[in-house]
Protein backbone atom coordinates (compact mmCIF):
# COMPACT_ATOMS: atom_id res chain seq x y z
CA UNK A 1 81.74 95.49 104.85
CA UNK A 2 78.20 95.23 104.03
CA UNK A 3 77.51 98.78 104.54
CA UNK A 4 80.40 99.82 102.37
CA UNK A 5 79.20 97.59 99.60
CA UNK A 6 75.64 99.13 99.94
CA UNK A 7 77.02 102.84 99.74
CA UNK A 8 78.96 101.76 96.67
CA UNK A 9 75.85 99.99 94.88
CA UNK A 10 73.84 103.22 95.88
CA UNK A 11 76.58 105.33 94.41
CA UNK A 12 76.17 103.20 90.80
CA UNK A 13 72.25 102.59 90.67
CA UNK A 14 72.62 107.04 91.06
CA UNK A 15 75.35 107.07 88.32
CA UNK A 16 78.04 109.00 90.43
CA UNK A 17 81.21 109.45 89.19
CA UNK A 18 84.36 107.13 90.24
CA UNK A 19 85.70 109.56 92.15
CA UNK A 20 82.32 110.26 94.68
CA UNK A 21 82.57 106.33 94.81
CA UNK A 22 86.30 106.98 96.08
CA UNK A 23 85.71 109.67 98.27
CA UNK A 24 83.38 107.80 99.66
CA UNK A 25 85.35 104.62 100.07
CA UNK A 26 88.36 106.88 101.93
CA UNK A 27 85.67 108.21 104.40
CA UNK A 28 84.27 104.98 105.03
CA UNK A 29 88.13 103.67 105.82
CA UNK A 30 89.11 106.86 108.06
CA UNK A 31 86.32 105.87 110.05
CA UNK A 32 87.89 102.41 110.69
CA UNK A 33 90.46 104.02 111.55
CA UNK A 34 88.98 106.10 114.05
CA UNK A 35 88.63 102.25 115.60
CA UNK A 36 92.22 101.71 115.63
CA UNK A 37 94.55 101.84 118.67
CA UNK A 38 96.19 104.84 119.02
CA UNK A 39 99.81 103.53 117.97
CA UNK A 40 98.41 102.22 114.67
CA UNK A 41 96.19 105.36 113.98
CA UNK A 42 98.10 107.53 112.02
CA UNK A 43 99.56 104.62 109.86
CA UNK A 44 95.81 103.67 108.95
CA UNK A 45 95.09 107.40 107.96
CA UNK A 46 98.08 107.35 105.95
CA UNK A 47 96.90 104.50 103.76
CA UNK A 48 93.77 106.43 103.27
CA UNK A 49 95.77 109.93 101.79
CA UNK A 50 96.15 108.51 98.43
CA UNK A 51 94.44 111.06 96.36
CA UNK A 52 91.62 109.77 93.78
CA UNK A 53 94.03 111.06 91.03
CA UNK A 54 97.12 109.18 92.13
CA UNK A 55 94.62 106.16 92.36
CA UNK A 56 93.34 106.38 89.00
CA UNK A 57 96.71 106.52 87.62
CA UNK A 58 97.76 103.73 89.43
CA UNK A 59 94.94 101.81 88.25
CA UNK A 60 95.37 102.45 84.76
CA UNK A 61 99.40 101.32 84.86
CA UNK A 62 97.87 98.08 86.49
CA UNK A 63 95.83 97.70 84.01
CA UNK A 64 97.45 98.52 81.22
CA UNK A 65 100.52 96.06 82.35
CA UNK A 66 97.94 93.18 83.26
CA UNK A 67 96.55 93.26 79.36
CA UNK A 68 99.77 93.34 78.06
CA UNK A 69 100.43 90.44 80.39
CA UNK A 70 97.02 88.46 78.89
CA UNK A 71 97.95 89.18 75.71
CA UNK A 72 101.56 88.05 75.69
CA UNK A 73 102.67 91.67 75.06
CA UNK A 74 104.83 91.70 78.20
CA UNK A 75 107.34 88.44 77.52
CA UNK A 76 107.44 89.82 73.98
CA UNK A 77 108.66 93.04 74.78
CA UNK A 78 111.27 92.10 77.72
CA UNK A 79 112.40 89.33 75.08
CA UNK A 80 113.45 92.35 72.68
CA UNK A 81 115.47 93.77 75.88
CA UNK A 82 117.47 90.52 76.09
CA UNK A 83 118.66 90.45 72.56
């Protein structure tokens, strides 16, 4: 963990993009993986396919739904479904 956490503070101090941070995070996990027993190998590389796109999206949903959630946004608007 602390060598992850170094990479990713070298990554920021440089002023890489999210996505090198990413990439970087994925090859950090496969490498765990390469740790893993054989019958829980390819189910750890599959957790690491998610594609920095896909992630960002993700992210964004997340984040956008959390704010709404902060701000009340999110009872307001399934309280207009109700009605």
């Amino acid at each position: 963990m602390n060598k992850l956490l170094m990479v990713l503070l070298m990554f920021g101090i440089a002023g890489c993009s999210n996505k090198t941070i990413y990439d970087t995070f994925l090859i950090v996990e496969r490498n765990k993986c390469a740790k893993e027993p054989s019958s829980t190998y390819f189910e750890c590389i599959e957790r690491t396919k998610t594609s920095y796109e896909e992630y960002d999206r993700e992210r964004k949903e997340i984040s956008e739904t959390q704010k709404r959630i902060d701000e009340g946004g999110f009872q307001k608007k399934h309280d207009n479904h109700k009605e």
